[in-house]
C-alpha atoms as a PDB file:
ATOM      1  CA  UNK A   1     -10.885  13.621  32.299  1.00  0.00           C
ATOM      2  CA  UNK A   2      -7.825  12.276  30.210  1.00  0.00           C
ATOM      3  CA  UNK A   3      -8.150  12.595  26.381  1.00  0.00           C
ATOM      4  CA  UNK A   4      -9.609   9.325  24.581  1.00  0.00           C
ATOM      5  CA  UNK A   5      -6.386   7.458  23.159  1.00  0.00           C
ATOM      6  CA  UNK A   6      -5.904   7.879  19.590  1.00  0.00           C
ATOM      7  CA  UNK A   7      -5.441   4.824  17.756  1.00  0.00           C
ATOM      8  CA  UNK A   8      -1.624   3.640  16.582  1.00  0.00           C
ATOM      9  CA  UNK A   9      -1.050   2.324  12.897  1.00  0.00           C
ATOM     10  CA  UNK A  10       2.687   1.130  11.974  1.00  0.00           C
ATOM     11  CA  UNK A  11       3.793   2.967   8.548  1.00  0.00           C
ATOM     12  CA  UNK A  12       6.266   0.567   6.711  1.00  0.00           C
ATOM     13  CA  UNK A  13      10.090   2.126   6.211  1.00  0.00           C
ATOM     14  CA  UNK A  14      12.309   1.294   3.342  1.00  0.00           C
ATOM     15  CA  UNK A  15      16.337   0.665   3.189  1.00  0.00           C
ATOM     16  CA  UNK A  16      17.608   3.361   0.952  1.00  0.00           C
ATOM     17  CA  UNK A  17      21.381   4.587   0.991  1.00  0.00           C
ATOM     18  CA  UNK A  18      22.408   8.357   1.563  1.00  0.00           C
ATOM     19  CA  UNK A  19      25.930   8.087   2.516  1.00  0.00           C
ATOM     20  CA  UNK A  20      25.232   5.366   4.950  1.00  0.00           C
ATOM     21  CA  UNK A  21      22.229   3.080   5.473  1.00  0.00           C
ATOM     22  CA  UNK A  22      18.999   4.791   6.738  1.00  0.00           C
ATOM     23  CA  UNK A  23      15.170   3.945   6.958  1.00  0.00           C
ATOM     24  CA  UNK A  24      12.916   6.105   4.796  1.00  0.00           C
ATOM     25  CA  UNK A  25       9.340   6.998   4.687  1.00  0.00           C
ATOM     26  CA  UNK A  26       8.028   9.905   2.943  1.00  0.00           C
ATOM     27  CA  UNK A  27       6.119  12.474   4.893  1.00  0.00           C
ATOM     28  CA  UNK A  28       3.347  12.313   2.600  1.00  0.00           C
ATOM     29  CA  UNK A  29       2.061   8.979   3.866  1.00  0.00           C
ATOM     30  CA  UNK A  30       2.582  10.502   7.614  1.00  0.00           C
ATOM     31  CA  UNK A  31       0.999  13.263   7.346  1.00  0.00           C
ATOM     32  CA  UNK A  32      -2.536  12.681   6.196  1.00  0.00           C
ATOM     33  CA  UNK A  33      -2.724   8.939   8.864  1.00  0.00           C
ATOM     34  CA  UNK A  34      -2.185  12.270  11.378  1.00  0.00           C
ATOM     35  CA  UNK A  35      -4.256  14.518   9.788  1.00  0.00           C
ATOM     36  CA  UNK A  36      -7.379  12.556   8.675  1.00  0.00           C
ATOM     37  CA  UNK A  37      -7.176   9.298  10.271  1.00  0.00           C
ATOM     38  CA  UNK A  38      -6.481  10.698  13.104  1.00  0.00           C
ATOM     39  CA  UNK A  39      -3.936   8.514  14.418  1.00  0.00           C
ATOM     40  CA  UNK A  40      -0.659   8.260  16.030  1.00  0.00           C
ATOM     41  CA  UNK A  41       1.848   7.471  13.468  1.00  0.00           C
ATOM     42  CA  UNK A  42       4.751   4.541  14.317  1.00  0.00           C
ATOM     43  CA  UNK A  43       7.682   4.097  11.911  1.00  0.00           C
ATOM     44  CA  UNK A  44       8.533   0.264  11.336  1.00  0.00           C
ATOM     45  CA  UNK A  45      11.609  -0.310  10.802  1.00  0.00           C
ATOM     46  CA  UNK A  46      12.368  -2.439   7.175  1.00  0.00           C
ATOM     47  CA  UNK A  47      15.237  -4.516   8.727  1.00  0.00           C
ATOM     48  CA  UNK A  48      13.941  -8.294   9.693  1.00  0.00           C
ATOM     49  CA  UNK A  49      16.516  -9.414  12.267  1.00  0.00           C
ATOM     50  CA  UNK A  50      16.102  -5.999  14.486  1.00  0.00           C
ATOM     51  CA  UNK A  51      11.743  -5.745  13.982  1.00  0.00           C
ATOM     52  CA  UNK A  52       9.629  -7.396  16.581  1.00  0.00           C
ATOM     53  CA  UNK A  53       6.948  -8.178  14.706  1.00  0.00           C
ATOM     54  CA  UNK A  54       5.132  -9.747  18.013  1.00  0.00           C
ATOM     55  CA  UNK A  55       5.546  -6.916  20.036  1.00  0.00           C
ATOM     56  CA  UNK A  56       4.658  -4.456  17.067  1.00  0.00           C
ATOM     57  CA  UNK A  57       1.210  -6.498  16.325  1.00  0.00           C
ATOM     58  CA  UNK A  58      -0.124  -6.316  20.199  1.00  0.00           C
ATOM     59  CA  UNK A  59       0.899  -2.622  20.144  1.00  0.00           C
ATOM     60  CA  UNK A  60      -0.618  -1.447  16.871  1.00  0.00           C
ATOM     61  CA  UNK A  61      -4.246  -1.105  16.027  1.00  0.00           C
ATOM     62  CA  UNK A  62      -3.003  -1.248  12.106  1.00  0.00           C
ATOM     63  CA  UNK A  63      -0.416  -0.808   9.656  1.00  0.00           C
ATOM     64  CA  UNK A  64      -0.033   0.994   6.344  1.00  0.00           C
ATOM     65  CA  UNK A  65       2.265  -0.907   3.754  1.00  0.00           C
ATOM     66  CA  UNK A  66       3.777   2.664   1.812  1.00  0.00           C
ATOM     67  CA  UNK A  67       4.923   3.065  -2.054  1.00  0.00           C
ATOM     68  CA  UNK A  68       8.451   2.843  -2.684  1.00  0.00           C
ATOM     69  CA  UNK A  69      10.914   3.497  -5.008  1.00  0.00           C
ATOM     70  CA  UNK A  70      11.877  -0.639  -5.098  1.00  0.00           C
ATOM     71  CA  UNK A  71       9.728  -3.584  -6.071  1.00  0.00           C
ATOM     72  CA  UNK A  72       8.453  -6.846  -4.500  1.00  0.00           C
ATOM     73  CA  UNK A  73      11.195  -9.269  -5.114  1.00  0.00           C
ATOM     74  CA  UNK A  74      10.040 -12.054  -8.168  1.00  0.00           C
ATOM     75  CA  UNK A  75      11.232 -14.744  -6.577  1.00  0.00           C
ATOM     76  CA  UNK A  76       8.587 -13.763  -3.512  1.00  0.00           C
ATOM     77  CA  UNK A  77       5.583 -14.886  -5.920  1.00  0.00           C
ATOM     78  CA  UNK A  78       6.974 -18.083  -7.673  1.00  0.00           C
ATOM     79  CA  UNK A  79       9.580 -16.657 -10.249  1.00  0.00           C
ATOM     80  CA  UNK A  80      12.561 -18.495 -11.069  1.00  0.00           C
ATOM     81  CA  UNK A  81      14.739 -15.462  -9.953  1.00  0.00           C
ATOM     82  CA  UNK A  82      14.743 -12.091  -9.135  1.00  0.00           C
ATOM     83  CA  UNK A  83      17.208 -11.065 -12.529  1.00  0.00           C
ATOM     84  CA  UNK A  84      14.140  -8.824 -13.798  1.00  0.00           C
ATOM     85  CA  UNK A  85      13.118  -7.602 -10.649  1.00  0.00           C
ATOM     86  CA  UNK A  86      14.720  -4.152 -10.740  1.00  0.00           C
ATOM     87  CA  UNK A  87      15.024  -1.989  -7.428  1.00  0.00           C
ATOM     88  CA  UNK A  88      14.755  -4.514  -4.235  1.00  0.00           C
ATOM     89  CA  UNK A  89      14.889  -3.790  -0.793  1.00  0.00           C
ATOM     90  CA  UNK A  90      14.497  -7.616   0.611  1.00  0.00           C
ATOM     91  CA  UNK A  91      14.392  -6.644   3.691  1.00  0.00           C
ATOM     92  CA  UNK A  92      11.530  -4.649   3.333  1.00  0.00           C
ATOM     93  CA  UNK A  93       9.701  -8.062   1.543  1.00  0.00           C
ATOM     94  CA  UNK A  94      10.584 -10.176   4.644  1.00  0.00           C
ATOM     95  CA  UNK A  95       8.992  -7.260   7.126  1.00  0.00           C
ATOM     96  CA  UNK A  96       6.418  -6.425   5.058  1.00  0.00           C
ATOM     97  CA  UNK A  97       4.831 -10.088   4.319  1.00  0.00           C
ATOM     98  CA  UNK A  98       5.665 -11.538   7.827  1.00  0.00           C
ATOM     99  CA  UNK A  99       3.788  -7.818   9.360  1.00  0.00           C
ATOM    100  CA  UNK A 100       1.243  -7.917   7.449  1.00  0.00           C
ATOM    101  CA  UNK A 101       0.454 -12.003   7.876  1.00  0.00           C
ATOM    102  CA  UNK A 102       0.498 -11.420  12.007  1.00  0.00           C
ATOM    103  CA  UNK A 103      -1.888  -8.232  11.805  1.00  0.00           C
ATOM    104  CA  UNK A 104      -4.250 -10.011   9.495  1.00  0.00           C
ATOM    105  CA  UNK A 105      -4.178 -13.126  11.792  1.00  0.00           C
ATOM    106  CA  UNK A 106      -4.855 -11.099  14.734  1.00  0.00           C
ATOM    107  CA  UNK A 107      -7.631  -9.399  13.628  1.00  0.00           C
ATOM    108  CA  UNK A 108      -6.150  -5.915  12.854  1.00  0.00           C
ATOM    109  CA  UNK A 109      -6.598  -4.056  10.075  1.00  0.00           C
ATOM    110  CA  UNK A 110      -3.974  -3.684   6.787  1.00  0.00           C
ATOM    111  CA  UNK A 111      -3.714  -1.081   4.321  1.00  0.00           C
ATOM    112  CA  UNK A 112      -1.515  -1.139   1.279  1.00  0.00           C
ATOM    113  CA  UNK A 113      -0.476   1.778  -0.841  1.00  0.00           C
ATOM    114  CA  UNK A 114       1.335   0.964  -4.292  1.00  0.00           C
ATOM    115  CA  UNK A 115       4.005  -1.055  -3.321  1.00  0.00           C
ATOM    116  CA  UNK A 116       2.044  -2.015  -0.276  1.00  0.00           C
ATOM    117  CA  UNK A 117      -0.904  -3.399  -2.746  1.00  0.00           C
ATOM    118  CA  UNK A 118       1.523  -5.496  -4.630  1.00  0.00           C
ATOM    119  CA  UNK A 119       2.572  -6.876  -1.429  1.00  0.00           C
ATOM    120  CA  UNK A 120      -0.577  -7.837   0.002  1.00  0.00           C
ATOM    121  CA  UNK A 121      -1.465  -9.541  -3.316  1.00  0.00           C
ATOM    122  CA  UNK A 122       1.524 -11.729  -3.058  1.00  0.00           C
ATOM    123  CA  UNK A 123       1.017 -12.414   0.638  1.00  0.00           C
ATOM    124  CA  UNK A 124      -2.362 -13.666  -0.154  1.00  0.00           C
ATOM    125  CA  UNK A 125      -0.683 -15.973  -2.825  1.00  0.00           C
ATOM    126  CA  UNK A 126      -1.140 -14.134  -5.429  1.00  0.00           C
ATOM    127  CA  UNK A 127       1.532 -13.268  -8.712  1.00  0.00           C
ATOM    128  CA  UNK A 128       2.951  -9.607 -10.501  1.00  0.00           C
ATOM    129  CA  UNK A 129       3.965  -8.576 -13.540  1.00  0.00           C
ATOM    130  CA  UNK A 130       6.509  -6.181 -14.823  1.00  0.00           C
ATOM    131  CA  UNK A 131       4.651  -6.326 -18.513  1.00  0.00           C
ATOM    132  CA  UNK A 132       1.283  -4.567 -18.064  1.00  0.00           C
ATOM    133  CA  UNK A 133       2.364  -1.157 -16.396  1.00  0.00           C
ATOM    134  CA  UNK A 134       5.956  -0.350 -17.516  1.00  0.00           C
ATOM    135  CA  UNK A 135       6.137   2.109 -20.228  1.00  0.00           C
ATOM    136  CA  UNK A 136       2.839   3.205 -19.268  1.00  0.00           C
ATOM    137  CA  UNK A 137       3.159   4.658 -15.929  1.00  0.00           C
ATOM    138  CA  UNK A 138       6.961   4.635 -14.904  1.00  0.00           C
ATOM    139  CA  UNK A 139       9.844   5.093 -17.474  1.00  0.00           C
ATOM    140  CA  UNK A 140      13.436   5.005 -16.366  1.00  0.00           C
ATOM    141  CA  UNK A 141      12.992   3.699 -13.178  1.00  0.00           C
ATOM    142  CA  UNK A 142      12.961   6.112  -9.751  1.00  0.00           C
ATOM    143  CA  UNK A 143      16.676   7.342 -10.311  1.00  0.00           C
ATOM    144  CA  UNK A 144      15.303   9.154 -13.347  1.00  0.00           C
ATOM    145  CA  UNK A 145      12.523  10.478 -12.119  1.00  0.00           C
ATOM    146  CA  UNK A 146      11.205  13.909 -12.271  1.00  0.00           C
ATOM    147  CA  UNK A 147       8.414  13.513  -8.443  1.00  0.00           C
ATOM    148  CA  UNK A 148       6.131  16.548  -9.630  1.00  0.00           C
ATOM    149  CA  UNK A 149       5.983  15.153 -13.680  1.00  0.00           C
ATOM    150  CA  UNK A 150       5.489  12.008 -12.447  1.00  0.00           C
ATOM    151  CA  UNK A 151       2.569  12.760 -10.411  1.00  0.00           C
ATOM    152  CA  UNK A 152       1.101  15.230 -12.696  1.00  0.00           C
ATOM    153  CA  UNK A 153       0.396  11.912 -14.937  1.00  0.00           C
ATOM    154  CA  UNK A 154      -3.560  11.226 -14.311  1.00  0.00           C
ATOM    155  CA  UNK A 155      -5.834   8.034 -15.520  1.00  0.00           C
ATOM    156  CA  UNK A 156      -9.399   6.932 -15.205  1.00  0.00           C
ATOM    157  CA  UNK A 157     -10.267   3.667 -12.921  1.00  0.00           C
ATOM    158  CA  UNK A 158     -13.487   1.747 -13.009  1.00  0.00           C
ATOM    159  CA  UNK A 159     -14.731   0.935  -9.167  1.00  0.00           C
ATOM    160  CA  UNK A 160     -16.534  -2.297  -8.540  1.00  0.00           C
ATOM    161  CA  UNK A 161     -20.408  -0.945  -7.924  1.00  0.00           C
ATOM    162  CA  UNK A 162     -20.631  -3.364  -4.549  1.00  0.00           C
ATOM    163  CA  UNK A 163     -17.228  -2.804  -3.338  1.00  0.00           C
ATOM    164  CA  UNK A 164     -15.759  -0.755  -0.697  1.00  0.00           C
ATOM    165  CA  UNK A 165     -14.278   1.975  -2.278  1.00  0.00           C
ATOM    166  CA  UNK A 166     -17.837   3.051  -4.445  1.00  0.00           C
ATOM    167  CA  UNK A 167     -19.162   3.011  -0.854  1.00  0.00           C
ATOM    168  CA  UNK A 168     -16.640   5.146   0.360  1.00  0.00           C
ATOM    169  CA  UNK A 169     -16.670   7.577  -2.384  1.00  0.00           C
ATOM    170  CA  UNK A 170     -19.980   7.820  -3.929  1.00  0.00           C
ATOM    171  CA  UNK A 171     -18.393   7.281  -7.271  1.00  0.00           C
ATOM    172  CA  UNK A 172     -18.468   4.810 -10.133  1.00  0.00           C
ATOM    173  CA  UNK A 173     -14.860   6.302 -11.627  1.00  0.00           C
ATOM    174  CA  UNK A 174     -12.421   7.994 -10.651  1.00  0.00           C
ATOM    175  CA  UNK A 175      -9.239  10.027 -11.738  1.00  0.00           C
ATOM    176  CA  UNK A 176      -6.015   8.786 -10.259  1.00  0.00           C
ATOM    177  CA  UNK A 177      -2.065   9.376  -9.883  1.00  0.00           C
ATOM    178  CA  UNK A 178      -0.827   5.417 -10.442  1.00  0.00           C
ATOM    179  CA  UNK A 179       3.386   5.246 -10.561  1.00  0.00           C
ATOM    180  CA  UNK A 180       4.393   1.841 -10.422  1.00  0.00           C
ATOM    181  CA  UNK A 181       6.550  -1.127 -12.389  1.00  0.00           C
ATOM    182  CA  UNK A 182       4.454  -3.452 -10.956  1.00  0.00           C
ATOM    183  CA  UNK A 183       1.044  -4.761 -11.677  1.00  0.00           C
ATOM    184  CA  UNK A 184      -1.508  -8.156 -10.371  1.00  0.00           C
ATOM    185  CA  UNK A 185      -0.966 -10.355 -12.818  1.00  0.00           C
ATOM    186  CA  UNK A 186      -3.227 -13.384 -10.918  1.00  0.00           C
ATOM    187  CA  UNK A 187      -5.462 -12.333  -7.977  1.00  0.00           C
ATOM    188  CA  UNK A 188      -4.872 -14.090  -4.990  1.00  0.00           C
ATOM    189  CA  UNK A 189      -6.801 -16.179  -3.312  1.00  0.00           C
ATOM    190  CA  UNK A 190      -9.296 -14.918  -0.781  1.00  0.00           C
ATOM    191  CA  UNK A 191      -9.513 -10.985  -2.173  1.00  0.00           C
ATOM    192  CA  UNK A 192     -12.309  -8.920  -4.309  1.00  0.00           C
ATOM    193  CA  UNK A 193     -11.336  -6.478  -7.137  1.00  0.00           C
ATOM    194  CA  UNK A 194     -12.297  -3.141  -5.796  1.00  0.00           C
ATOM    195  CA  UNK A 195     -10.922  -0.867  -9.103  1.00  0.00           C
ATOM    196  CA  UNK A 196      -9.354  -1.743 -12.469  1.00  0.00           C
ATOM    197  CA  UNK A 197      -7.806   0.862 -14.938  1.00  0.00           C
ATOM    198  CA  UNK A 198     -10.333   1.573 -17.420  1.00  0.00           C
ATOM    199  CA  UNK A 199      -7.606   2.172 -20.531  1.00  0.00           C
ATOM    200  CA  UNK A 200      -6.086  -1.905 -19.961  1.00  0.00           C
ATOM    201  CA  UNK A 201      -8.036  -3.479 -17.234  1.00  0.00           C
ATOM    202  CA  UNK A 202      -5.056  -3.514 -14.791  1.00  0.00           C
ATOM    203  CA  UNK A 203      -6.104  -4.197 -11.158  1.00  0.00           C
ATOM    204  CA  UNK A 204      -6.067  -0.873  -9.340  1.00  0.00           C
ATOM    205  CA  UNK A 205      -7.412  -1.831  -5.735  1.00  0.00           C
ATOM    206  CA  UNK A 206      -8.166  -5.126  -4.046  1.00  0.00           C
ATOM    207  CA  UNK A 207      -9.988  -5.624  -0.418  1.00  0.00           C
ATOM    208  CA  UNK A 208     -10.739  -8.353   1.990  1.00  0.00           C
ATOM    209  CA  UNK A 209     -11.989  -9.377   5.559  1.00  0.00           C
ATOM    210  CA  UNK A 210     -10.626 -12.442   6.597  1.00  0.00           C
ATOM    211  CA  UNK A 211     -10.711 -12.276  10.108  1.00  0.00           C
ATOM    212  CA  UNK A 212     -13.317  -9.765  10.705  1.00  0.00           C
ATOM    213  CA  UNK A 213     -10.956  -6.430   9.679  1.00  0.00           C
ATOM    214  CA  UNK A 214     -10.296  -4.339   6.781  1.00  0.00           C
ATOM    215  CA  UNK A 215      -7.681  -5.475   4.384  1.00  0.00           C
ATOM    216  CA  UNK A 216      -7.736  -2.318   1.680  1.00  0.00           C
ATOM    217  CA  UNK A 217      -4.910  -1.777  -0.575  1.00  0.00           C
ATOM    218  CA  UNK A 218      -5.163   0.489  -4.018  1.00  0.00           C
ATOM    219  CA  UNK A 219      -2.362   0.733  -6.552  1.00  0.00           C
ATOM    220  CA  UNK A 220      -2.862   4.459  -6.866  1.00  0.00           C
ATOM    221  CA  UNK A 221      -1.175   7.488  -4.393  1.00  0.00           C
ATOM    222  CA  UNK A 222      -4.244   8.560  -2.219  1.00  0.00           C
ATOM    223  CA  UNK A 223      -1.523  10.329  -0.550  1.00  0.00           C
ATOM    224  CA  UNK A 224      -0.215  12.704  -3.292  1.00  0.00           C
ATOM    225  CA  UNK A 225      -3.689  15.318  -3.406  1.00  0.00           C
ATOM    226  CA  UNK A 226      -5.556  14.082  -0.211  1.00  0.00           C
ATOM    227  CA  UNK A 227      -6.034  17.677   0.616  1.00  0.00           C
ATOM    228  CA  UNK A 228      -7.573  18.411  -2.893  1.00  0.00           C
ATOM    229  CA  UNK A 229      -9.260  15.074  -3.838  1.00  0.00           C
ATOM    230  CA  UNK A 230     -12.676  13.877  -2.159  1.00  0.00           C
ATOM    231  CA  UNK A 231     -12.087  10.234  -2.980  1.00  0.00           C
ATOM    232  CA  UNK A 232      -8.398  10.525  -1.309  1.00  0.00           C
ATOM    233  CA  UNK A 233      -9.363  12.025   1.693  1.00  0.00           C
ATOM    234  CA  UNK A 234     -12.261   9.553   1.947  1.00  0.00           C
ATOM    235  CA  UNK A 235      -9.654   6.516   1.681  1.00  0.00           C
ATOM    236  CA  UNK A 236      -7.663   8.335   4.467  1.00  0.00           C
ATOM    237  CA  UNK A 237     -10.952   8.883   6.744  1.00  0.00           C
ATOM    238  CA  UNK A 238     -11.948   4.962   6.153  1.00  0.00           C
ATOM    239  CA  UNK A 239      -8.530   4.285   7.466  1.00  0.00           C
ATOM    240  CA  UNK A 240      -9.558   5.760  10.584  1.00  0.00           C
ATOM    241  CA  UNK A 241     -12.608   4.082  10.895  1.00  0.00           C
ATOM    242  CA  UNK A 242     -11.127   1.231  10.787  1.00  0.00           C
ATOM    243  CA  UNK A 243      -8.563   1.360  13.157  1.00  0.00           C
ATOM    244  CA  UNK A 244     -11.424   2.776  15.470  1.00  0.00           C
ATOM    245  CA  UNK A 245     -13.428  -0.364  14.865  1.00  0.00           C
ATOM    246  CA  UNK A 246     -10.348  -2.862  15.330  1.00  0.00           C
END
C-alpha cells in the first residue's frame, strides 16, 4: 500500500537583495512545518504578477505567513502614507493579503508568524502601530541587528483562559522571543485575543474560524526554540492538526 499523502502548507517568501533580486525564507520556519507538522513544505513566491494565487489555494491544504525583516506597508491599514513605514517589501503585502483572503474563503487554514500576525490583522480590517513595540523589542532596525542577541531577549505573555493557545499548551503564561516594529493597534473585526504582553498589554496572538478553519497567528517566534520549548512545539503540532482536519 502507498504511503498516506502528507498534507502541503505554502510558507510565504520575501524580496530581499543579495547582489541581485532573490526570494527568501529562513530555514527555521521550514524546518519545524517538516519536522512537527508533518507536512510538505511549498515556497510561495512574494512577487504578485508571477503567483497564482488560484492554483496555489486548490493545491495547498494551508499556508504559513513567516516573520520578516520588512513591515506591513501603512498605507495597507488606512494611513495617509507609507513615510514611517520603514523596511517594505510591497510585493510581499499584495501576496500575502490576496493569499491569505482566498485560503480563508475556501475553507483552508492560515497561520501567521510575526509579520504574518500583523498581516492577518490588517486583512481582517484591522490597524498597526509603530509606537507600542519600538524601543522595546527591536532597536536599529534588521540591518543592525545582532540574530542570537536579539533572540536571547525573553518576555512574559498573558493567554486568554478560553482561547486556543491555553488549550494547546496547558498554560496560563508563557515566556516568549517577540522581535518586531510592529504592533495591533485596533483589532479587527471578526478575531479573539488569544495572548497580550503582560509588561504593556500589547496583543501577542489573535485567532479565528470564519469559515470553519483555523486562522492562528502569534506575534512571537514559535520557530526560534521549538525543539526546546513545550508551548512552541505545541503551536507547530496544532499546525498539523489542522491542516489534517482541512
Amino acid at each position: 500500500m502507498g504511503e498516506t499523502r502528507k498534507p502541503v502548507i505554502g510558507v510565504l517568501c520575501c524580496n530581499e537583495t543579495v547582489q541581485r533580486p532573490v526570494q527568501v525564507v529562513a530555514s527555521r520556519f521550514v524546518a519545524p512545518l517538516a519536522r512537527v507538522s508533518q507536512a510538505c513544505v511549498v515556497l510561495v513566491p512574494a512577487i504578485a504578477e508571477l503567483c497564482d494565487v488560484a492554483s496555489l489555494t486548490h493545491y495547498l491544504d494551508g499556508i504559513l505567513l513567516t516573520g520578516s525583516r520588512s513591515n506591513v506597508a501603512p498605507t495597507r491599514y488606512g494611513a495617509a502614507s507609507d513615510e514611517e513605514g520603514g523596511v517594505l517589501d510591497r510585493e510581499r503585502d499584495d501576496v500575502a493579503l490576496t493569499m491569505a483572503d482566498a485560503m480563508i474563503s475556501a475553507g483552508k487554514p492560515v497561520f501567521g508568524i510575526c509579520r504574518g500576525m500583523q498581516e492577518i490583522n490588517v486583512l481582517f480590517g484591522g490597524t498597526l502601530s509603530t509606537e507600542r513595540c519600538c524601543g522595546r523589542h527591536l532597536r536599529g532596525g534588521w540591518d543592525h541587528a545582532d540574530y542570537a542577541t536579539l533572540f536571547d531577549h525573553r518576555h512574559e505573555v498573558q493567554l486568554a483562559a478560553d482561547g486556543a493557545l491555553a488549550a494547546l499548551t496547558g498554560e496560563q503564561r508563557l515566556s516568549v522571543h517577540s522581535v518586531h516594529e510592529q504592533a495591533v493597534e485596533r483589532l479587527g473585526d471578526g478575531l479573539t485575543v488569544e495572548a497580550w504582553s503582560s509588561d504593556d498589554g500589547v496583543i501577542e496572538a489573535i485567532a479565528a474560524r470564519p469559515n470553519g478553519a483555523d486562522v492562528l497567528a502569534v506575534q512571537w517566534h514559535p520557530e526560534w526554540d521549538v525543539e526546546s520549548s513545550a508551548s512552541s512545539h505545541a503551536f507547530f503540532e496544532q499546525i498539523g492538526r489542522s491542516l489534517r482536519a482541512a
